[in-house]
Protein backbone atom coordinates (compact mmCIF):
# COMPACT_ATOMS: atom_id res chain seq x y z
CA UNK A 1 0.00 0.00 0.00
CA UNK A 2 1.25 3.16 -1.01
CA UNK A 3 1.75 6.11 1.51
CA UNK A 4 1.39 9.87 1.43
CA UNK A 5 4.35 11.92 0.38
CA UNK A 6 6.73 13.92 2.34
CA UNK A 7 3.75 16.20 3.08
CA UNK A 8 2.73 14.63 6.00
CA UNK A 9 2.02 15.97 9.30
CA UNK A 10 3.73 13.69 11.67
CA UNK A 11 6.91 16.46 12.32
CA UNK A 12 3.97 19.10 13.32
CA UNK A 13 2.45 16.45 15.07
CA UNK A 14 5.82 15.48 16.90
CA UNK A 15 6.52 19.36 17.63
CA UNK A 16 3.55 19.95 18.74
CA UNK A 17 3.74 16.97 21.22
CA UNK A 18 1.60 15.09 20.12
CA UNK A 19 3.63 12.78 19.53
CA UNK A 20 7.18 11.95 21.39
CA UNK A 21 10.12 10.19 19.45
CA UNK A 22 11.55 6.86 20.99
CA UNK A 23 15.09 7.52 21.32
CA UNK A 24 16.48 4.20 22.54
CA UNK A 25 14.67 1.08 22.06
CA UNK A 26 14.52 -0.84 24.95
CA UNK A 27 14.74 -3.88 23.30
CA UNK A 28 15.27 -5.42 20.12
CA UNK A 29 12.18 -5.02 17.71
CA UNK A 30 12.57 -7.71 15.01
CA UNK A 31 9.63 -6.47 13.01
CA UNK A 32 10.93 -2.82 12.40
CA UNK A 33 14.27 -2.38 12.12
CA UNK A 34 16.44 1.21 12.65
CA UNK A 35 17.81 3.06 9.52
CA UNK A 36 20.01 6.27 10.42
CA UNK A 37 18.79 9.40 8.57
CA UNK A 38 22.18 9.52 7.49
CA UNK A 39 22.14 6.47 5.42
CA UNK A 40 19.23 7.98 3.40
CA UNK A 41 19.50 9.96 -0.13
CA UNK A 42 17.85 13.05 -0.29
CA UNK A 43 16.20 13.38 -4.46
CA UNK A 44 16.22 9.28 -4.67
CA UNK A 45 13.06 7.32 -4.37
CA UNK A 46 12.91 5.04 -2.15
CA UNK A 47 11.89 1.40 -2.34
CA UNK A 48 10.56 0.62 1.00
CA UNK A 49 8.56 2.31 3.41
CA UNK A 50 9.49 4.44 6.76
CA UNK A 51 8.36 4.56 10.10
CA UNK A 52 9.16 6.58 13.11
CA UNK A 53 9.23 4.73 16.10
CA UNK A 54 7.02 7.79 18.63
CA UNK A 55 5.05 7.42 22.06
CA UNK A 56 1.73 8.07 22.04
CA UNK A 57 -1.18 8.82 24.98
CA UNK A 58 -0.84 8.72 29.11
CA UNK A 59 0.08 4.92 28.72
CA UNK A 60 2.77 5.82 26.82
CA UNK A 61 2.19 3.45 24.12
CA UNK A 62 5.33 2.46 21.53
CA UNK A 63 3.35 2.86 17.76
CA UNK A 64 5.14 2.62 14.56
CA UNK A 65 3.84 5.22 12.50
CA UNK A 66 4.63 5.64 8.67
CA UNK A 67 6.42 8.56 7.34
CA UNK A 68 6.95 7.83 4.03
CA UNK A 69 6.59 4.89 1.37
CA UNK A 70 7.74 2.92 -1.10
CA UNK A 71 8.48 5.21 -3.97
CA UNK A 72 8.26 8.20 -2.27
CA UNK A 73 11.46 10.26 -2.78
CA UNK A 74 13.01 12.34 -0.03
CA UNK A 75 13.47 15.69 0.04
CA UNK A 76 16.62 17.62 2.13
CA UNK A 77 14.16 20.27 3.51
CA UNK A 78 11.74 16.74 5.47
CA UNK A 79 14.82 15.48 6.18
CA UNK A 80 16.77 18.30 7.80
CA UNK A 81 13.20 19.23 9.45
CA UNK A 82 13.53 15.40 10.94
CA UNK A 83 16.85 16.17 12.04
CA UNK A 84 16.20 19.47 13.64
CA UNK A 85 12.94 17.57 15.75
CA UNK A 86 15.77 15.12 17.14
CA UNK A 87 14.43 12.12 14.93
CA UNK A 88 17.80 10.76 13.79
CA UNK A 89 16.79 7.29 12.47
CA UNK A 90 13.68 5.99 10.99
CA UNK A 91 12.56 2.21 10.88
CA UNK A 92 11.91 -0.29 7.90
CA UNK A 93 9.53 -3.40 8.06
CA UNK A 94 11.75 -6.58 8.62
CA UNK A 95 10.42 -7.90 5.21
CA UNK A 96 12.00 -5.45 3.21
CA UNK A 97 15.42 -6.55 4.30
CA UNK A 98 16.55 -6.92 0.66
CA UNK A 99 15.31 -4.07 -0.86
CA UNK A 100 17.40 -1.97 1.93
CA UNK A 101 20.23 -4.09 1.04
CA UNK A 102 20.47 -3.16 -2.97
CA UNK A 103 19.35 0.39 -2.10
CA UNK A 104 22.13 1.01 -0.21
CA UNK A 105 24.42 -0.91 -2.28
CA UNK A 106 24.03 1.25 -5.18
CA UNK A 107 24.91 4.09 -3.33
CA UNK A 108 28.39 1.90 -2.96
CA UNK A 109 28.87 1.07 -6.55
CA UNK A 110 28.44 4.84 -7.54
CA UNK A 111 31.24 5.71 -4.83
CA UNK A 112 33.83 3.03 -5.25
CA UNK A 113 36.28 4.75 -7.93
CA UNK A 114 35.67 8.37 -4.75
CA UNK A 115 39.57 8.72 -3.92
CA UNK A 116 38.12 9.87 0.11
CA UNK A 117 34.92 8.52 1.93
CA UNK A 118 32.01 11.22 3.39
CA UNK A 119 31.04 10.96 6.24
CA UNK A 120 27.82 9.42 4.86
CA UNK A 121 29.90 6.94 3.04
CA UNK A 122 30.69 5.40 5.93
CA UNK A 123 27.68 5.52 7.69
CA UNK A 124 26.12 4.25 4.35
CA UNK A 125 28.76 1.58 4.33
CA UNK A 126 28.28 0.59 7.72
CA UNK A 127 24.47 0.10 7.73
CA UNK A 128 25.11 -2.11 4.31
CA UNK A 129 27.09 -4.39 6.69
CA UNK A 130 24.46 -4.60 9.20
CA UNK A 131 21.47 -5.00 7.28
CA UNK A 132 23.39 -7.96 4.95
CA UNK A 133 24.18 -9.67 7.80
CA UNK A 134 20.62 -9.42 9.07
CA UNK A 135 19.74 -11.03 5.62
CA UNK A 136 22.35 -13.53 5.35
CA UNK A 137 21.01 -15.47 8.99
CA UNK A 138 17.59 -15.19 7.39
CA UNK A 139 17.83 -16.96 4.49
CA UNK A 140 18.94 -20.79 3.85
CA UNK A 141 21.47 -19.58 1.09
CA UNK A 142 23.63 -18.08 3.82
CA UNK A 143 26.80 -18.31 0.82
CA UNK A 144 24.90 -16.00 -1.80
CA UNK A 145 23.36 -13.72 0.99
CA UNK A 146 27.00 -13.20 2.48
CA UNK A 147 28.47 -11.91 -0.65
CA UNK A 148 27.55 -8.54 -0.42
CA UNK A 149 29.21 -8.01 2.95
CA UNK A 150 32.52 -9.32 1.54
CA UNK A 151 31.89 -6.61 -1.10
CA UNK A 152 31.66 -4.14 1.23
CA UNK A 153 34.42 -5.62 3.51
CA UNK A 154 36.70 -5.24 0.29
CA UNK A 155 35.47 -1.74 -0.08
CA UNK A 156 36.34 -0.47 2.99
CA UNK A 157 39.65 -2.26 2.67
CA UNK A 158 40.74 -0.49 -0.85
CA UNK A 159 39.56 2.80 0.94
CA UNK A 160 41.66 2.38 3.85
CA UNK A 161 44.85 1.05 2.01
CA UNK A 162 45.01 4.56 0.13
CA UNK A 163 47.44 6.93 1.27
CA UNK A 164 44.56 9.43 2.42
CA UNK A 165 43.05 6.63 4.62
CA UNK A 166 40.21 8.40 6.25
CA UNK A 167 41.00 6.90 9.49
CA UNK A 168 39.08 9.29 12.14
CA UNK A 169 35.88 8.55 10.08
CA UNK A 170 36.51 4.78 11.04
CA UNK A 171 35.05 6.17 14.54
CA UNK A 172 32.06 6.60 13.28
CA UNK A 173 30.95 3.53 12.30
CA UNK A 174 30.73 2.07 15.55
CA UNK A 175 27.11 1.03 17.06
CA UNK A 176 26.47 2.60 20.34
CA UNK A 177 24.00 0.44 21.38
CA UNK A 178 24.29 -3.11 21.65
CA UNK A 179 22.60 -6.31 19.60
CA UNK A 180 24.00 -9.09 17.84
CA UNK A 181 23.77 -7.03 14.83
CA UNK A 182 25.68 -4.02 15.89
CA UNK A 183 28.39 -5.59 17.49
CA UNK A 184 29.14 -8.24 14.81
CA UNK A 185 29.68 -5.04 12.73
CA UNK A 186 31.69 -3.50 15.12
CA UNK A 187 34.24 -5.94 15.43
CA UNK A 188 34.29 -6.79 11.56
CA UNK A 189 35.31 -2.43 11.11
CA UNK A 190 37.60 -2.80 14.16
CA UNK A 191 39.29 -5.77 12.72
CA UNK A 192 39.64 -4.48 9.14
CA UNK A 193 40.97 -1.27 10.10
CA UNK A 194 43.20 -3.01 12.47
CA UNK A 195 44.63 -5.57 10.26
CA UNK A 196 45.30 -2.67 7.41
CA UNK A 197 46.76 -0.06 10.19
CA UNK A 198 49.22 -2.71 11.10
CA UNK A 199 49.82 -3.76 6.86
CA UNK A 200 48.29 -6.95 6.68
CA UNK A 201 48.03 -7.97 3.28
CA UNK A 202 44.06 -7.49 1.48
CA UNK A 203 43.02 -11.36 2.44
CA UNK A 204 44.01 -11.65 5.51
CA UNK A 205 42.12 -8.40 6.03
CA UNK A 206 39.27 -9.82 4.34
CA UNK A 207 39.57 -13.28 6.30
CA UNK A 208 39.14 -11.33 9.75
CA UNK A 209 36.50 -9.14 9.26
CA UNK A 210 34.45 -11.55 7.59
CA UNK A 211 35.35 -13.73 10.97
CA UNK A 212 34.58 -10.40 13.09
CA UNK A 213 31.23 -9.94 11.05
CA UNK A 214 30.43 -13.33 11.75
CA UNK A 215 31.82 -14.73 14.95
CA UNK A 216 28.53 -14.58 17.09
CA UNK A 217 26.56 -16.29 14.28
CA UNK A 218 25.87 -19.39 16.84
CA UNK A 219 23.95 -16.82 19.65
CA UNK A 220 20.93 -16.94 16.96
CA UNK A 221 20.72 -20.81 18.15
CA UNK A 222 20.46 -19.74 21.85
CA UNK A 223 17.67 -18.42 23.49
CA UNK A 224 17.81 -14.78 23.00
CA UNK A 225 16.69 -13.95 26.49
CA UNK A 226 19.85 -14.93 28.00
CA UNK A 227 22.05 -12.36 25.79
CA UNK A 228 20.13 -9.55 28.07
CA UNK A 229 19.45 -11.01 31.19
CA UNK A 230 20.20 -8.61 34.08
CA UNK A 231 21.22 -11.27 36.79
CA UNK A 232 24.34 -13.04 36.59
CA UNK A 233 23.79 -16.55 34.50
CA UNK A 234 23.57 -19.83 36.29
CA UNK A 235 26.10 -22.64 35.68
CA UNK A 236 23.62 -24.33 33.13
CA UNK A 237 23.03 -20.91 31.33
CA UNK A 238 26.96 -19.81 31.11
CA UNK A 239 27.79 -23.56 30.06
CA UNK A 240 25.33 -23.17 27.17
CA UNK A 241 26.43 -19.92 26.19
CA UNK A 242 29.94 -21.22 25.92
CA UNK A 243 28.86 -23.29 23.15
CA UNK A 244 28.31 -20.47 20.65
CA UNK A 245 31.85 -20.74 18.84
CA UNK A 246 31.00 -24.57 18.28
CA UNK A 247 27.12 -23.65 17.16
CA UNK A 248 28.42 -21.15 14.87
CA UNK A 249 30.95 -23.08 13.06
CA UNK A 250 28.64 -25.78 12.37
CA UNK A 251 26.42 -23.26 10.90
CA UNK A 252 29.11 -22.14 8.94
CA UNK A 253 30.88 -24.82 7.69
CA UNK A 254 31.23 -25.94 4.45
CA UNK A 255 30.10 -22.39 2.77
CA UNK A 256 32.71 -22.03 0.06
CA UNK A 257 32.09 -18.49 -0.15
CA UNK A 258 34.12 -18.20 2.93
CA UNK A 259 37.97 -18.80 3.59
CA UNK A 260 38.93 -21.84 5.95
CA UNK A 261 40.53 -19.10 8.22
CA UNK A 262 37.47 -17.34 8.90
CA UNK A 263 35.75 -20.91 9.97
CA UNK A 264 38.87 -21.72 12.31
CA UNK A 265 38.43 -17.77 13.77
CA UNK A 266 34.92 -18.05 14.33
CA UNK A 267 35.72 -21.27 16.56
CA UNK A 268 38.50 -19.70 18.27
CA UNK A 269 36.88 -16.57 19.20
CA UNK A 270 36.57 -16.81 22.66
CA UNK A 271 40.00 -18.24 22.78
CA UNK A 272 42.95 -16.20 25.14
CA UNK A 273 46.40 -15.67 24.88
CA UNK A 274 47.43 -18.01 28.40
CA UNK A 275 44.81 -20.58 27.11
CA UNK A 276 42.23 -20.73 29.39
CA UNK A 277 39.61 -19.46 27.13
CA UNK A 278 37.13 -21.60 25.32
CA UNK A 279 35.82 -23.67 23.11
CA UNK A 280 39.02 -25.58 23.39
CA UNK A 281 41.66 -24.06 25.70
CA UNK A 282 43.79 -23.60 23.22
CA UNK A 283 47.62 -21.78 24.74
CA UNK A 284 48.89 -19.36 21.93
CA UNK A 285 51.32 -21.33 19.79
CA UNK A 286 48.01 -23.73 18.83
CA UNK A 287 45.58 -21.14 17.69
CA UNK A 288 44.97 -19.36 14.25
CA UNK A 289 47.64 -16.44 14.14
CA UNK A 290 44.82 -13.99 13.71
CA UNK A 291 42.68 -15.41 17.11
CA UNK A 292 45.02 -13.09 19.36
CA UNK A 293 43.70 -10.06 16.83
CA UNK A 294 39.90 -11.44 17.34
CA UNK A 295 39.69 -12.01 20.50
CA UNK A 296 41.25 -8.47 21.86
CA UNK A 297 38.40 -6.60 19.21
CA UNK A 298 35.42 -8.84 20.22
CA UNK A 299 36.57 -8.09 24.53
CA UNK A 300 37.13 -4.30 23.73
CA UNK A 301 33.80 -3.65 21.76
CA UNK A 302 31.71 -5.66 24.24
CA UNK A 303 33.11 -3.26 26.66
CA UNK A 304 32.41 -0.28 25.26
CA UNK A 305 28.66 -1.02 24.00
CA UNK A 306 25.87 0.12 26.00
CA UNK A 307 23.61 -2.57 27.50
CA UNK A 308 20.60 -2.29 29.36
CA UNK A 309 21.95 -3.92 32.40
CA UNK A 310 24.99 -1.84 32.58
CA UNK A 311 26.88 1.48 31.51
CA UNK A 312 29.52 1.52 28.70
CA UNK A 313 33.04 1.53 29.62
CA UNK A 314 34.91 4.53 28.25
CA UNK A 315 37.57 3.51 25.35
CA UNK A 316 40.53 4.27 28.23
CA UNK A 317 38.28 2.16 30.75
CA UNK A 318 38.06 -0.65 28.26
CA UNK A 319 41.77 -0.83 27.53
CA UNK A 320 43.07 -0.89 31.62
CA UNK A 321 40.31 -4.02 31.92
CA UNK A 322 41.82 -5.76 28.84
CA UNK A 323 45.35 -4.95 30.36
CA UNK A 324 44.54 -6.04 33.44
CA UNK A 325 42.51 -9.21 32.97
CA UNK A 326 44.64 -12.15 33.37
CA UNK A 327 44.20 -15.59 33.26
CA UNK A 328 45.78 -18.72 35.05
CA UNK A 329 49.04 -18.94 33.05
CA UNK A 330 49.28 -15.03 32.43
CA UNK A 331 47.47 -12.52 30.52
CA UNK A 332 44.34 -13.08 28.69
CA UNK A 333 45.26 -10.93 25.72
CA UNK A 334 48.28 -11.02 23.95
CA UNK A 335 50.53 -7.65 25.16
CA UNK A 336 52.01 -7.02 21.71
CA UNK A 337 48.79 -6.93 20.10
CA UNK A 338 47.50 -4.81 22.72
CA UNK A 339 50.01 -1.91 22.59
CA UNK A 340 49.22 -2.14 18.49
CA UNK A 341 45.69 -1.73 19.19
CA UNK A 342 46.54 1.32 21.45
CA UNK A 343 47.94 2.80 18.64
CA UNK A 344 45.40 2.67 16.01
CA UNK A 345 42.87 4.17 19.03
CA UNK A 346 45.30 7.07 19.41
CA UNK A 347 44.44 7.61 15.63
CA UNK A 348 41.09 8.94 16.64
């Protein structure tokens, strides 16, 4: 069904207080999911609809109400109006997953041969990540849906491996907020930038961010309660979130589309430098050369996400815990590959 064009009242009605914009979703809504106004084209049509996620009456009801729809173009002036209200994202129906996906991918192709990257590039760039990953663990072809992450993976790498790298834009891909989604997509910018800051060559590059974009791939076959649960897990709920690496390895094994080394780092994950991690307990000589890299990202972005049971840890925060943790035989993460990663934050 077709909706009314950018003509609508619903900024009046929002000004006026009618209505009152959600700001931060208490929890994840898997029927509408959140689009930055950034990430949006102001003079293309658009092939999906919007919705603003607002607050309506004294109970303070959560309503999804439509803003524009599919083939609507959008104009700068509703935009910037949008903006200036304090509406910075909009939501799209779950179902139009891959009509998000191509939308923003032609934005992409028309910017590959740019010699910098906007700042909407890589906001642009970094919702194509999330919203292909969201479509690759919904459909049975998981090898086809995961090519156009690898496309954007390699994007970001040719971008970055120019001598103008745009590397205090990087900062602004990171989520905020935590979900599967956003942290996957953390950790797969974190490790690309990482592995090109310290001159990795383009597939090992490639082999850890695809590892970073997938490695929590086996939490969609636990229940989804326990990812947010404000008390502290029970033995029986920790020992079957420890068996995510495993769960996601079988998921992803045997996809040719992705190299063997990304399968081994999605395994080894949770893996730490004085080997008392899991699945495996594997000491440092016996893991992937890349796990020490993994591991460190996937530890520093969890700390630094928002969750509703607890604050965010500041980026300095984050690093003393990382430094500090230690294991039984010494420290959890590798001290080399710490300092490195110290380095690239000082970039910022």
């Amino acid at each position: 069904m077709r909706m009314e064009s950018p003509s609508l009242p619903l900024p009046r009605r929002i000004l006026d207080g009618d209505l009152r914009v959600r700001r931060r979703p208490v929890e994840e809504d898997r029927a509408f999911i959140p689009l930055p106004l950034e990430a949006l084209l102001p003079g293309e049509r658009l092939t999906f609809p919007l919705f603003i996620k607002v607050i309506q009456g004294s109970d303070s009801q959560v309503t999804y109400s439509p803003c524009l729809g599919d083939g609507d173009e959008l104009c700068q002036a509703w935009r910037e109006k949008l903006l200036a209200l304090g509406v910075d994202r909009v939501y799209v129906p779950e179902g139009y997953l891959p009509q998000v996906v191509a939308y923003l991918n032609n934005h992409l192709l028309v910017r590959a041969t740019a010699e910098e990257l906007s700042h909407q590039d890589i906001i642009v760039l970094r919702e194509h990540l999330h919203f292909s990953l969201r479509l690759a663990l919904q459909t049975p072809q998981l090898a086809q849906a995961v090519a156009p992450a690898k496309q954007t993976l390699h994007f970001l790498i040719t971008s970055l491996k120019r001598d103008a790298a745009p590397w205090k834009l990087i900062w602004d891909l990171l989520y905020q907020d935590y979900t599967l989604y956003t942290h996957s997509v953390n950790v797969a910018v974190l490790a690309v930038a990482f592995m090109t800051f310290l001159k990795f060559p383009r597939p090992d590059c490639l082999t850890l961010g695809l590892a970073g974009l997938l490695h929590d791939v086996g939490l969609t076959r636990i229940c989804q309660e326990l990812l947010t649960k404000p008390e502290p897990l029970s033995p029986e709920e920790w020992e079957l979130l420890r068996k995510h690496p495993c769960l996601g390895f079988r998921l992803l094994k045997g996809n040719a589309s992705l190299p063997l080394g990304t399968l081994r780092l999605v395994l080894e994950h949770h893996e730490l430098a004085d080997g008392s991690g899991y699945p495996q307990g594997l000491p440092l000589p016996r893991q992937h050369p890349l796990t020490r890299y993994l591991s460190l990202l996937e530890a520093y972005d969890g700390m630094t996400l928002f969750r509703p049971y607890r604050p965010r840890l500041t980026p300095f925060a984050a690093l003393n815990a990382l430094r500090e943790q230690r294991g039984k035989q010494g420290p959890a993460y590798d001290p080399q590959v710490l300092k490195k990663f110290i380095e690239l934050l000082s970039l910022n």
